[in-house]
Protein backbone atom coordinates (compact mmCIF):
# COMPACT_ATOMS: atom_id res chain seq x y z
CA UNK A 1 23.85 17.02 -28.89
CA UNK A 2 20.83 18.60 -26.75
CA UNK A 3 19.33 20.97 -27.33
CA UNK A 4 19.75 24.44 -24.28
CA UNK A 5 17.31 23.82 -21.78
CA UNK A 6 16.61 25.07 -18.26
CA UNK A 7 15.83 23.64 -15.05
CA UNK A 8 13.98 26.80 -13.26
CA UNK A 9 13.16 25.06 -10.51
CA UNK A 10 16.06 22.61 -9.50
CA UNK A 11 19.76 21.96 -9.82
CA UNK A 12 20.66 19.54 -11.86
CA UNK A 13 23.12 17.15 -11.33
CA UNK A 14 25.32 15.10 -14.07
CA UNK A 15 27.01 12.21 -13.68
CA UNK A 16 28.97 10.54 -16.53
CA UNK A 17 29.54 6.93 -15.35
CA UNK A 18 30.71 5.85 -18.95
CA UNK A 19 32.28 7.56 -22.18
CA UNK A 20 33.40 11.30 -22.64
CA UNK A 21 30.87 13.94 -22.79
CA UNK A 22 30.90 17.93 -23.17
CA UNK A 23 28.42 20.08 -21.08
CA UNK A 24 28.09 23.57 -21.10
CA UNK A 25 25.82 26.46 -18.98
CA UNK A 26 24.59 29.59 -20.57
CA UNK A 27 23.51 32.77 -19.03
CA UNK A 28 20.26 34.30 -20.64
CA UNK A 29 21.49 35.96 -23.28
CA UNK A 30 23.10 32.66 -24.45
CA UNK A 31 26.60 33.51 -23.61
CA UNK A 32 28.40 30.33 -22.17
CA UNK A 33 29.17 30.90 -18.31
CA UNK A 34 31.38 27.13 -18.41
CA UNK A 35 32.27 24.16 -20.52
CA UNK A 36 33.56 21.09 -18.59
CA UNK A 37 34.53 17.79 -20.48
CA UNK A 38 33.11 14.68 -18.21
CA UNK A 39 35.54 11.23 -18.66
CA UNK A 40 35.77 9.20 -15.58
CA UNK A 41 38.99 7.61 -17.19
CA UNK A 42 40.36 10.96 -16.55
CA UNK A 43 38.84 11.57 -13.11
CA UNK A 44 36.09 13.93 -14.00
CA UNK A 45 32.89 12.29 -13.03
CA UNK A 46 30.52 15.12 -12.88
CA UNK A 47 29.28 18.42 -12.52
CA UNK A 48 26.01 20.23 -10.84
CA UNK A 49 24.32 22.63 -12.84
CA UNK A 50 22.25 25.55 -10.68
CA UNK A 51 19.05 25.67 -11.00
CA UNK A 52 17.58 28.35 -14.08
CA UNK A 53 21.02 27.92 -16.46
CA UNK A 54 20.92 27.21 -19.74
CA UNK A 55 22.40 23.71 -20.36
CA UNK A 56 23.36 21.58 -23.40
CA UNK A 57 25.81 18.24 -23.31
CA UNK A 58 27.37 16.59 -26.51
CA UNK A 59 28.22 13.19 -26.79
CA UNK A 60 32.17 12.08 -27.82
CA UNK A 61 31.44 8.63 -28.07
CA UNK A 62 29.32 6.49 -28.74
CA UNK A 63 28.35 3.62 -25.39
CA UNK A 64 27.99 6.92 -22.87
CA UNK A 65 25.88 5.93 -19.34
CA UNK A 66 25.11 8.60 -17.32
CA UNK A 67 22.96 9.84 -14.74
CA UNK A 68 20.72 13.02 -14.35
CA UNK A 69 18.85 14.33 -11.10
């Protein structure tokens, strides 16, 4: 797992190419606005993350790839 961090000036985009991975965006008082479960096996590639939310992902699996931007 990662730690919340913030992106305050950028969106961020995730895209799991491998594996199964959790990510979730927080509002400022550390409430979670959405959790999405990535797993291309399933069809659920990615997700974009607007700039200045909290975000943390969790690993599932071990053998995740996956890019960030």
């Amino acid at each position: 797992m990662v730690d919340v961090h913030r992106h305050p000036g950028k969106d961020e985009t995730f895209v799991l190419l491998r594996g199964r991975v959790v990510v979730k965006t927080y509002n400022d008082d550390g409430s979670v606005i959405e959790s999405v479960e990535l797993c291309p096996n399933d069809g659920k590639y990615g997700v974009n993350i607007p700039r200045g939310y909290g975000i943390r992902w969790s690993l599932w699996n071990l053998g995740v790839a996956f890019l960030s931007a």
